[in-house]
C-alpha atoms as a PDB file:
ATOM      1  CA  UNK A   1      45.385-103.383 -39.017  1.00  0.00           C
ATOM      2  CA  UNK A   2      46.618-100.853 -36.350  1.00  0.00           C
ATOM      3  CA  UNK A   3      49.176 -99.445 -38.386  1.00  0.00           C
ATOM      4  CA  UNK A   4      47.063 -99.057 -41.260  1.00  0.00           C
ATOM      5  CA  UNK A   5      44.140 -97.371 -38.897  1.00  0.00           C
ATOM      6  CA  UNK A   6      46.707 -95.051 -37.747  1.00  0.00           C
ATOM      7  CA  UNK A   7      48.209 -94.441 -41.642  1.00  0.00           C
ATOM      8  CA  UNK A   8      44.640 -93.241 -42.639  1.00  0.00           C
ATOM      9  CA  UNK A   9      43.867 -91.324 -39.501  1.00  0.00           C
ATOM     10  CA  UNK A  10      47.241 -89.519 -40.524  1.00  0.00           C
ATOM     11  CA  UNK A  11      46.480 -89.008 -44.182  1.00  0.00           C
ATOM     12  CA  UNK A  12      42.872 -87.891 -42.947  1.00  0.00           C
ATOM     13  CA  UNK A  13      44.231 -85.474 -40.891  1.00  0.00           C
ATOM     14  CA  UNK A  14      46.800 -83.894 -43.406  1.00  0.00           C
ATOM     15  CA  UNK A  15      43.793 -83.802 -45.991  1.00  0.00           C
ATOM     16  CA  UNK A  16      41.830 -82.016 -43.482  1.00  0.00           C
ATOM     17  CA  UNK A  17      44.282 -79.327 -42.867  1.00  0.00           C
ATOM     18  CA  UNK A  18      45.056 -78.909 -46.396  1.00  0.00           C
ATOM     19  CA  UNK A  19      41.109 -78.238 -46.753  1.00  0.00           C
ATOM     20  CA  UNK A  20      40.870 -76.036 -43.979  1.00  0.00           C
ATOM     21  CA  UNK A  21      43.959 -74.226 -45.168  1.00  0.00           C
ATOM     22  CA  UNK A  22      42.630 -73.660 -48.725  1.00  0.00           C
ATOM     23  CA  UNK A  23      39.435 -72.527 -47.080  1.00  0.00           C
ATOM     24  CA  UNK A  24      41.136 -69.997 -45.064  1.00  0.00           C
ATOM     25  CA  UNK A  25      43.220 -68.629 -47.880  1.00  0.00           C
ATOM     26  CA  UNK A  26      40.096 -68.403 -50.243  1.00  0.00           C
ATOM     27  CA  UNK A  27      38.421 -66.198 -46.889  1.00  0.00           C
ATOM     28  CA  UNK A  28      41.264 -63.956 -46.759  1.00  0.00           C
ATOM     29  CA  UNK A  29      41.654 -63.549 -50.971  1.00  0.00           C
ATOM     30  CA  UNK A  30      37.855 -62.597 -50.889  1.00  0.00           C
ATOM     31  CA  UNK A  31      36.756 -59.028 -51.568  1.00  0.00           C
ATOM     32  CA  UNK A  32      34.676 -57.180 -48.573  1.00  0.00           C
ATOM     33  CA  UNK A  33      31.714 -56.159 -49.541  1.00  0.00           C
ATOM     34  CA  UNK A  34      31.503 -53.087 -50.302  1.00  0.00           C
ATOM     35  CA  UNK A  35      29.007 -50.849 -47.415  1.00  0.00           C
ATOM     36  CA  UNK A  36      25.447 -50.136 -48.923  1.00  0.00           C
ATOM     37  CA  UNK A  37      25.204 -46.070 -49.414  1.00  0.00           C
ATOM     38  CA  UNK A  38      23.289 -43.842 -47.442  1.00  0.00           C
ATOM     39  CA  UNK A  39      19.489 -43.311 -48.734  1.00  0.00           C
ATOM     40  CA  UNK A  40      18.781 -39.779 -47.659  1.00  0.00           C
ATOM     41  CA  UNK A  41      14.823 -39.365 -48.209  1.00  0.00           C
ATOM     42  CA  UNK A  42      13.529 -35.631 -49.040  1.00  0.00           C
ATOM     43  CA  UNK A  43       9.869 -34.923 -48.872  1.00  0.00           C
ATOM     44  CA  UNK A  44       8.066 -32.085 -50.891  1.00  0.00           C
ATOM     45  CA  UNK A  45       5.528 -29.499 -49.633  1.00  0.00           C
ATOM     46  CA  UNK A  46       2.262 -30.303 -48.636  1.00  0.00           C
ATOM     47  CA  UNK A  47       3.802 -33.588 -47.035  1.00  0.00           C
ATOM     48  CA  UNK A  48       6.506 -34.441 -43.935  1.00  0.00           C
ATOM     49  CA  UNK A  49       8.427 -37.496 -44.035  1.00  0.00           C
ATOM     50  CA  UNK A  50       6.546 -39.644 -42.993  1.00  0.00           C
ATOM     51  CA  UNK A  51       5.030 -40.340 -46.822  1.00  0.00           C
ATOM     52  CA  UNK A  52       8.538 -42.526 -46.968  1.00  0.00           C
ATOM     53  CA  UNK A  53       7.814 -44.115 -44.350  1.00  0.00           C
ATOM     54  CA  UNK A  54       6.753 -47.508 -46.354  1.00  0.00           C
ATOM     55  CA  UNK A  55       9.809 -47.193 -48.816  1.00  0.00           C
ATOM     56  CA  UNK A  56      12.475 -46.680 -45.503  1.00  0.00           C
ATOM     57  CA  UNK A  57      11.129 -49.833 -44.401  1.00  0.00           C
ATOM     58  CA  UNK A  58      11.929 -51.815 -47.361  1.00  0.00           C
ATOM     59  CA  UNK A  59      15.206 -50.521 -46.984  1.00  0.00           C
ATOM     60  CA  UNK A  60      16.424 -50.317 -43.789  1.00  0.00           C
ATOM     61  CA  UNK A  61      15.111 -54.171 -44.038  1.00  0.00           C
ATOM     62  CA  UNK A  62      17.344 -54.643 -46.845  1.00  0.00           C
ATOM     63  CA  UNK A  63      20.367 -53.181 -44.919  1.00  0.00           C
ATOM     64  CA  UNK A  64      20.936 -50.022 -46.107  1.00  0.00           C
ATOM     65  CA  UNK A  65      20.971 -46.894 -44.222  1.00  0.00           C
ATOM     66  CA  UNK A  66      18.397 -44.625 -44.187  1.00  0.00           C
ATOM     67  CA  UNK A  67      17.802 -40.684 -43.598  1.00  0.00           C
ATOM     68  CA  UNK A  68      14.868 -38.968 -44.189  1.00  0.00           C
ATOM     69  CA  UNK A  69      15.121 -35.176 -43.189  1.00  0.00           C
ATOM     70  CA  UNK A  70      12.710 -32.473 -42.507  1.00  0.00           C
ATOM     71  CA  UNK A  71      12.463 -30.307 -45.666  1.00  0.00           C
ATOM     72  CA  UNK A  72      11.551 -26.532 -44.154  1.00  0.00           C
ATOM     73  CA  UNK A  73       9.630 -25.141 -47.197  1.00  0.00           C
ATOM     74  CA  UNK A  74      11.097 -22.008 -46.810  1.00  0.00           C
ATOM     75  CA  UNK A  75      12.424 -21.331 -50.009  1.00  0.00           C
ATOM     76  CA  UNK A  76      14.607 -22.550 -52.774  1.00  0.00           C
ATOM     77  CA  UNK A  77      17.842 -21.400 -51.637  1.00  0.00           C
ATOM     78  CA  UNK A  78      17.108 -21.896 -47.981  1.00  0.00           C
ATOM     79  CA  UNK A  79      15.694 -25.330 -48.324  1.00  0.00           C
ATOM     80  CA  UNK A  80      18.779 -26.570 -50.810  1.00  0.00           C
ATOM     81  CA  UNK A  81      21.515 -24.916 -48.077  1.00  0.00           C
ATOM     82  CA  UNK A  82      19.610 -26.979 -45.371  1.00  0.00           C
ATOM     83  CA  UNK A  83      19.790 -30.055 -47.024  1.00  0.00           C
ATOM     84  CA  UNK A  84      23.601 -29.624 -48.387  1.00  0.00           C
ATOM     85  CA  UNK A  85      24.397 -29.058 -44.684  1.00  0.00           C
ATOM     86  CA  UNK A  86      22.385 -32.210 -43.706  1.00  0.00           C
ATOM     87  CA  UNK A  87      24.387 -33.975 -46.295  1.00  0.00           C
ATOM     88  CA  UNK A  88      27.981 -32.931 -45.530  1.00  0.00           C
ATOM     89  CA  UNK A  89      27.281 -34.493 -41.621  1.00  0.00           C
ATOM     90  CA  UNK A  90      27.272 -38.037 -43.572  1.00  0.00           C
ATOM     91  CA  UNK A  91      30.038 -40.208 -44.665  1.00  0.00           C
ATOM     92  CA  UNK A  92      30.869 -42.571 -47.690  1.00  0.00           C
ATOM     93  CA  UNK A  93      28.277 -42.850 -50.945  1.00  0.00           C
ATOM     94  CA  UNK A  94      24.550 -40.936 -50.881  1.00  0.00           C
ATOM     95  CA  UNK A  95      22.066 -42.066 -53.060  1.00  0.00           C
ATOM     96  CA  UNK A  96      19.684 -39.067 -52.688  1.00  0.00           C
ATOM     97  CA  UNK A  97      15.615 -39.620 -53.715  1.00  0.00           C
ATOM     98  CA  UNK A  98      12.958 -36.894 -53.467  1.00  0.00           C
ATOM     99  CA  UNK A  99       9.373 -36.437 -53.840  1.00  0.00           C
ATOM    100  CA  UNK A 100       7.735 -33.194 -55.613  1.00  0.00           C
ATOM    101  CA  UNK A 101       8.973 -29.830 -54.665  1.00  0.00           C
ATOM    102  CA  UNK A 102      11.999 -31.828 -52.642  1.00  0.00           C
ATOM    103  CA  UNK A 103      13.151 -32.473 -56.611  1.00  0.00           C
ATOM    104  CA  UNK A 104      14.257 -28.801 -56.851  1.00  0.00           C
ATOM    105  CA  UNK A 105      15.853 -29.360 -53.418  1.00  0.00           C
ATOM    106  CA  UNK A 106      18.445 -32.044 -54.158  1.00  0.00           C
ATOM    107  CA  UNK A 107      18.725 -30.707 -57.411  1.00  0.00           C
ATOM    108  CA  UNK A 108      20.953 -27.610 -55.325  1.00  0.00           C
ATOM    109  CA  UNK A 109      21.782 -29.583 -52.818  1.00  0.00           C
ATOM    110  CA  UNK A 110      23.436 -31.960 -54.260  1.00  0.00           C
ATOM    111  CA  UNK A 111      25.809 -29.809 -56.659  1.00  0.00           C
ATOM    112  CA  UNK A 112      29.338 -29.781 -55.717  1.00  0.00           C
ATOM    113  CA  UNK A 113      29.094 -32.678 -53.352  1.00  0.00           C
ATOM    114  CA  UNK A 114      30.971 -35.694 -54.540  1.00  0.00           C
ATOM    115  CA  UNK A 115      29.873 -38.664 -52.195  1.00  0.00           C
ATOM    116  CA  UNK A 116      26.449 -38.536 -54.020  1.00  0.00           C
ATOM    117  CA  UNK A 117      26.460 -40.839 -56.368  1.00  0.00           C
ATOM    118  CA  UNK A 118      22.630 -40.834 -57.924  1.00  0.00           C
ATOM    119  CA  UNK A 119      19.728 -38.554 -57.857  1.00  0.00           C
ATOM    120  CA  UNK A 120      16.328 -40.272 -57.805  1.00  0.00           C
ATOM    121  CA  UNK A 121      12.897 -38.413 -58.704  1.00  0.00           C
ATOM    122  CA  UNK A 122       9.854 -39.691 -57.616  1.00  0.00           C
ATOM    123  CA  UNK A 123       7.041 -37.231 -59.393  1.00  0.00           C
ATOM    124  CA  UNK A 124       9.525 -34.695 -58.522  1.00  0.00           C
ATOM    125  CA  UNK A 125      10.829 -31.404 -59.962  1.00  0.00           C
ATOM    126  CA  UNK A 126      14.103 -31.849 -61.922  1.00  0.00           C
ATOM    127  CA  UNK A 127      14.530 -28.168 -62.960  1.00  0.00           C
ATOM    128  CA  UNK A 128      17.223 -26.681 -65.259  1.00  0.00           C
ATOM    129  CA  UNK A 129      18.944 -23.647 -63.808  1.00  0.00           C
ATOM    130  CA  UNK A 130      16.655 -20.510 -63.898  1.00  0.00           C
ATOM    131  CA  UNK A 131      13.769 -22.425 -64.076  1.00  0.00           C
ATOM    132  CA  UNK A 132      10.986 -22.304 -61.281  1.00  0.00           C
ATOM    133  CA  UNK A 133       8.209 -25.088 -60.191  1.00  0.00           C
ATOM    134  CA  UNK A 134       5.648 -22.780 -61.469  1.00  0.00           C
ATOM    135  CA  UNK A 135       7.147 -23.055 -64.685  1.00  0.00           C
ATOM    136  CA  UNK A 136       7.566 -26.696 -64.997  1.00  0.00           C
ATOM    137  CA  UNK A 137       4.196 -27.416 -63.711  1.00  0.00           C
ATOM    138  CA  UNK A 138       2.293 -25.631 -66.183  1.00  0.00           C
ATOM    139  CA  UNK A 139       4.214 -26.324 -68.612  1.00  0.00           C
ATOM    140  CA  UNK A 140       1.699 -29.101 -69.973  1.00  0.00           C
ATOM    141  CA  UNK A 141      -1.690 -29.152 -69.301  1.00  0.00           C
ATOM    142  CA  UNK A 142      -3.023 -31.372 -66.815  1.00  0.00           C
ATOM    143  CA  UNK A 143      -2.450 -29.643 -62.920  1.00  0.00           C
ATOM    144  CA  UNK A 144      -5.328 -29.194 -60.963  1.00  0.00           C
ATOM    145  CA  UNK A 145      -2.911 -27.675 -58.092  1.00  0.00           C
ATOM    146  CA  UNK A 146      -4.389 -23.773 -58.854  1.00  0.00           C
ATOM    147  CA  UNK A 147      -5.496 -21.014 -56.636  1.00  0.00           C
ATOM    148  CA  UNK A 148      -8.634 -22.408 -56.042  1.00  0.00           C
ATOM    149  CA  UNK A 149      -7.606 -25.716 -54.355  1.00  0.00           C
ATOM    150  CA  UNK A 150      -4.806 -23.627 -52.640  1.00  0.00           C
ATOM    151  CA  UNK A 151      -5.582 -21.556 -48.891  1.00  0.00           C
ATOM    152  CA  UNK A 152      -3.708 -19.077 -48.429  1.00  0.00           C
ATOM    153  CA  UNK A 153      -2.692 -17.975 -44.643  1.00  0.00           C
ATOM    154  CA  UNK A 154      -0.428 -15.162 -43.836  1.00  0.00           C
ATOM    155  CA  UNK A 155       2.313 -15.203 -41.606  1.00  0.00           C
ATOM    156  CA  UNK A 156       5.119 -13.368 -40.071  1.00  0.00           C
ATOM    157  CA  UNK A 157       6.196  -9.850 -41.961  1.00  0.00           C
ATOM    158  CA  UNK A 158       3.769  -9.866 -45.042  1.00  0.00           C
ATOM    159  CA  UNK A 159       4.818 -13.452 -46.144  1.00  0.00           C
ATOM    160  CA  UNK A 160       1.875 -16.821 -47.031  1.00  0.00           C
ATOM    161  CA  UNK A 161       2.103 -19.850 -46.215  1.00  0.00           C
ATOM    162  CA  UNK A 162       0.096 -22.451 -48.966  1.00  0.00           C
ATOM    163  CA  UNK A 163      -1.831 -25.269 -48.031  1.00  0.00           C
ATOM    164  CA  UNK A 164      -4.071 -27.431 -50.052  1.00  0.00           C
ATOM    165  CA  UNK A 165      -7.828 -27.303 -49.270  1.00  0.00           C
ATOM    166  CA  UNK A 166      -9.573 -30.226 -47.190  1.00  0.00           C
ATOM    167  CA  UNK A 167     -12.367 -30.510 -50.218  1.00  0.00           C
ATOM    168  CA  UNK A 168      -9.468 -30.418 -53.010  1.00  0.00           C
ATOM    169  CA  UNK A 169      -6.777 -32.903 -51.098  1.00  0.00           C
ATOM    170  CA  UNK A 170      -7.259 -36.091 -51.955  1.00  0.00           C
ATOM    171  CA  UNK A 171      -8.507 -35.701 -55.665  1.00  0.00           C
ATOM    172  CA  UNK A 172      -5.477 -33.482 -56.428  1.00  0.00           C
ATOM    173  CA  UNK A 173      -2.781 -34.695 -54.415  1.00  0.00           C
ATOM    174  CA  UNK A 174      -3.215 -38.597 -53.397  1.00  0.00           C
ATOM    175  CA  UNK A 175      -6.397 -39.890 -55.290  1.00  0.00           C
ATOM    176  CA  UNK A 176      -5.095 -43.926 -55.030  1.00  0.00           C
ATOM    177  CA  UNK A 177      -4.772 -43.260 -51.323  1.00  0.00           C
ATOM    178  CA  UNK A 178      -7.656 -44.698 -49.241  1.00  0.00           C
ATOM    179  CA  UNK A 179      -9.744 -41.408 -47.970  1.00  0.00           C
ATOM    180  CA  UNK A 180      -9.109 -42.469 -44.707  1.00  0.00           C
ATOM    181  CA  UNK A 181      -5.294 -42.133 -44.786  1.00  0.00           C
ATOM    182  CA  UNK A 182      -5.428 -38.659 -47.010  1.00  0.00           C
ATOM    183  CA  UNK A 183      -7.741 -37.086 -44.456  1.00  0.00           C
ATOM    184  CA  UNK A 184      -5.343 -37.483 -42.278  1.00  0.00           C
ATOM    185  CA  UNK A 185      -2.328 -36.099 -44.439  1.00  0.00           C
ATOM    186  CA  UNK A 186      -4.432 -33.520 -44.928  1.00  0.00           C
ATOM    187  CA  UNK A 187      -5.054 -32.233 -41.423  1.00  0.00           C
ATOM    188  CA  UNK A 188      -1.295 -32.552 -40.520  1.00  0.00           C
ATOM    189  CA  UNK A 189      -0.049 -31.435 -43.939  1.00  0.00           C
ATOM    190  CA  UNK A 190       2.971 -28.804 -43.660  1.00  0.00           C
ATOM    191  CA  UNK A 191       2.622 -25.520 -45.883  1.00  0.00           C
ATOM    192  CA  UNK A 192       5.704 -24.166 -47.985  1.00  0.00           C
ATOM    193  CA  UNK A 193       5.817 -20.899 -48.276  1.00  0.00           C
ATOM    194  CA  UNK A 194       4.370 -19.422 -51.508  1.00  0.00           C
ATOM    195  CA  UNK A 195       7.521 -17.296 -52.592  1.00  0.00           C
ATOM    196  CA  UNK A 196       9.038 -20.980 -53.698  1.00  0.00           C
ATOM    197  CA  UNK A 197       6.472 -21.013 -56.457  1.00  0.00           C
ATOM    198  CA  UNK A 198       8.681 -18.267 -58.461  1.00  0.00           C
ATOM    199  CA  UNK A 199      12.022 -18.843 -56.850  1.00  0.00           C
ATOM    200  CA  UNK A 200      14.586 -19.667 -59.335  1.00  0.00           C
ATOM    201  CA  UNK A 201      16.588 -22.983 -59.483  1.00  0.00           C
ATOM    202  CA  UNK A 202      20.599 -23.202 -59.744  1.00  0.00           C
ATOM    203  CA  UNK A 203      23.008 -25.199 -61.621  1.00  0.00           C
ATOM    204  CA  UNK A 204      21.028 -28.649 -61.572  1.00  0.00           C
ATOM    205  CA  UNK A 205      23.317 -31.391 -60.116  1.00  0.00           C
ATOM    206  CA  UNK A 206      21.837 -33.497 -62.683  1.00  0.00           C
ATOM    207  CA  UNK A 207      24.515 -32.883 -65.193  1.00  0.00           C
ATOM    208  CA  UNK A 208      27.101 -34.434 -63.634  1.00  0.00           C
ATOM    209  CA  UNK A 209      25.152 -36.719 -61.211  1.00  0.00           C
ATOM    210  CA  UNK A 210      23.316 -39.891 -62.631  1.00  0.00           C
ATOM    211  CA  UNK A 211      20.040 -40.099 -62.395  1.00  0.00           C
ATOM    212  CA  UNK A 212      16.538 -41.780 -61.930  1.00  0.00           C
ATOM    213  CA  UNK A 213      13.087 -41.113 -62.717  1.00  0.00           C
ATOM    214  CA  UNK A 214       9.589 -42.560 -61.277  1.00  0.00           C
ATOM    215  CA  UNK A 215       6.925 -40.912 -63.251  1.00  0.00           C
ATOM    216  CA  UNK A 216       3.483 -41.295 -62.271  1.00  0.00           C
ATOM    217  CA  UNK A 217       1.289 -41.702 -65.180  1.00  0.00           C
ATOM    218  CA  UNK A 218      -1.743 -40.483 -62.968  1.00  0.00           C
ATOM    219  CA  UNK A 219      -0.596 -37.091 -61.618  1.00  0.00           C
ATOM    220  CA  UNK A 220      -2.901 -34.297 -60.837  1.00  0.00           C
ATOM    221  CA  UNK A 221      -0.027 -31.745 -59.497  1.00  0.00           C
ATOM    222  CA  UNK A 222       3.177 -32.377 -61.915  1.00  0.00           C
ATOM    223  CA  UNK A 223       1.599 -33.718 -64.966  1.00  0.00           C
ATOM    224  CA  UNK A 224       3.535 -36.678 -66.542  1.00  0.00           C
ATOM    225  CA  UNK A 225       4.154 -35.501 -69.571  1.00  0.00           C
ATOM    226  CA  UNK A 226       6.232 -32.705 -67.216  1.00  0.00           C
ATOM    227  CA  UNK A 227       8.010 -35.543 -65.738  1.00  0.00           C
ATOM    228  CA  UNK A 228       8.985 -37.330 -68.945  1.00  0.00           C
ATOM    229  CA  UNK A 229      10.358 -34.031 -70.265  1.00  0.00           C
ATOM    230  CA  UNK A 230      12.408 -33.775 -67.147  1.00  0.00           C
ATOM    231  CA  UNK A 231      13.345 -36.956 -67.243  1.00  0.00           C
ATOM    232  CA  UNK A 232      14.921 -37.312 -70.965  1.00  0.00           C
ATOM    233  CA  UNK A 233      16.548 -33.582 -70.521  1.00  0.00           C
ATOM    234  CA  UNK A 234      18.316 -35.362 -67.091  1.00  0.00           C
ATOM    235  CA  UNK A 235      19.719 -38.256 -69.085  1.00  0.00           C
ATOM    236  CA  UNK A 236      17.351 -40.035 -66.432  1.00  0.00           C
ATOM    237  CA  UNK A 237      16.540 -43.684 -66.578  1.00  0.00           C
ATOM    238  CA  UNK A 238      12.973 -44.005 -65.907  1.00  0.00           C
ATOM    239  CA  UNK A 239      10.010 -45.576 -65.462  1.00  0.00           C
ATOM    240  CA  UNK A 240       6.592 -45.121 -65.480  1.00  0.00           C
ATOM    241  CA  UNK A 241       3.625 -46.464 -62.944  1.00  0.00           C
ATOM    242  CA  UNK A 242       0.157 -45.481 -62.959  1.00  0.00           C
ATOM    243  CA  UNK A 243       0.040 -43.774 -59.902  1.00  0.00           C
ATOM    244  CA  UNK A 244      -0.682 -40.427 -58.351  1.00  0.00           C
ATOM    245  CA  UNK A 245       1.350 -37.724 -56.958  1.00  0.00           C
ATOM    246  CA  UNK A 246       2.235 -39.869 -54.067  1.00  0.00           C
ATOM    247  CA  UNK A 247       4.173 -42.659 -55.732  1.00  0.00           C
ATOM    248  CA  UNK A 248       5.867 -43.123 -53.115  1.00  0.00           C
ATOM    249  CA  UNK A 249       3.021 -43.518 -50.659  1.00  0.00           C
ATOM    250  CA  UNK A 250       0.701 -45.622 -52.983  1.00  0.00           C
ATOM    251  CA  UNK A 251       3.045 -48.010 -54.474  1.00  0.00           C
ATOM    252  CA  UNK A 252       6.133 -48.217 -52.010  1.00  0.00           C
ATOM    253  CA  UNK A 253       7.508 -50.963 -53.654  1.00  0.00           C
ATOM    254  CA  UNK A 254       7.715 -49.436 -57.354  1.00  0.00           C
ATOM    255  CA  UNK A 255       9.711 -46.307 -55.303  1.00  0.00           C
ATOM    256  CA  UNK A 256      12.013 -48.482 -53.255  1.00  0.00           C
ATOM    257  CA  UNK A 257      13.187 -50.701 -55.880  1.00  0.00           C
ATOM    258  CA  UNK A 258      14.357 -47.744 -58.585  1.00  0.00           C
ATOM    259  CA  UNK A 259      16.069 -46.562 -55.457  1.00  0.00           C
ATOM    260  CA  UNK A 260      17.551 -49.404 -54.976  1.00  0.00           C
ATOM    261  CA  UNK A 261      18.500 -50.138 -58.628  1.00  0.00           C
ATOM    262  CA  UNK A 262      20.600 -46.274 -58.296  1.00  0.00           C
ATOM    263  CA  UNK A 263      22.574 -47.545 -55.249  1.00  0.00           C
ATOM    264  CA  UNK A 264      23.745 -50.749 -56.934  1.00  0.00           C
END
């Protein structure tokens, strides 16, 4: 019996080994994963970015890294250069998103740089090159962004600064918000600069970048026929949500998963 114990105990032990061997060999023989990219997160005018503030969460908690920059709403060119400076500081893949005006943004920021690897648009300007927001917003009916929800306040040598009126906000800009939350957005909203109305757009990055569309059906600044144009002349794949301007801020969850869906 004691020779037979210690047979088995032996054979155990070899079996063991072998397992623990094979186990070992199958840890080393499989891949890494492969590191999430970098979300960088650009707001739009009238807004700071804090309105993706509920999508970073979802994805910080889902592991991936997460930047959301301050956009200066100084102008086309000056904005984009910003940004493309902002993104040359980061390493490995960028999936860039951005909301309204911050659509013409990454559109020039993005050109040229090869670590990122989808553009997604969240109610956001997708323009071709030579084309300006003014443009693309009326070019269907449906804005109710005009002069008279607009204020108007000078600054510095002869230039305006646009803001959109207390009265105006929340129908135009975040009407699914609770009035509670858009009051506040719009005492602390930041101006851009009214000389990005008419400011021209470079070579989109669009062409050569793949990307992804969030239209919201409900829209009172970009209409959504707008953003399906942009969308199908992108080559986008989109989708559509009945939201307003502020996608992003009224349904988080719709935002963060299309983001999520251009980083995998």
């Amino acid at each position: 019996m004691t020779t037979r114990r210690v047979i088995l105990a032996g054979s155990a032990a070899v079996a063991t080994g072998a397992l623990l061997g094979t186990s070992e060999a199958q840890a080393h023989s499989r891949p890494e994963p492969r590191p999430k990219p970098t979300v960088v997160l650009v707001h739009g005018a009238f807004a700071d970015a804090s309105g993706w503030n509920d999508v970073a969460a979802r994805l910080i908690r889902d592991g991936y890294p997460v930047i959301a920059p301050a956009n200066p709403l100084r102008g086309v060119a000056s904005d984009s250069a910003y940004l493309a400076s902002v993104l040359a500081t980061l390493d490995g893949p960028i999936v860039l998103a951005a909301h309204s005006y911050g659509g013409i943004v990454v559109t020039n920021a993005a050109a040229g740089n090869p670590n990122v690897k989808a553009l997604v648009y969240v109610a956001a300007f997708a323009p071709d090159e030579g084309e300006s927001l003014l443009e693309l917003q009326n070019k269907f009916p449906g804005s109710k962004l005009n002069e008279t929800a607009l204020d108007f306040r000078p600054y510095g040598g002869g230039l305006v600064d646009g803001y959109i009126k207390k009265e105006f906000f929340r129908d135009v800009f975040a009407g699914d918000v609770p009035k509670q939350t858009t009051d506040l957005m719009q005492a602390s909203q930041r101006p851009a600069d009214s000389r990005t109305l008419g400011e021209p757009s470079g070579a989109p990055a669009w062409k050569t970048i793949p990307s992804y569309y969030l239209v919201a059906k409900n829209d009172r600044v970009l209409p959504a026929e707008a953003q399906r144009f942009m969308a199908r002349r992108a080559g986008s794949q989109a989708r559509e949500i009945g939201a307003s301007h502020v996608a992003m801020i009224s349904q988080p969850g719709a935002a963060a998963d299309l983001v999520k869906r251009a980083a995998r």
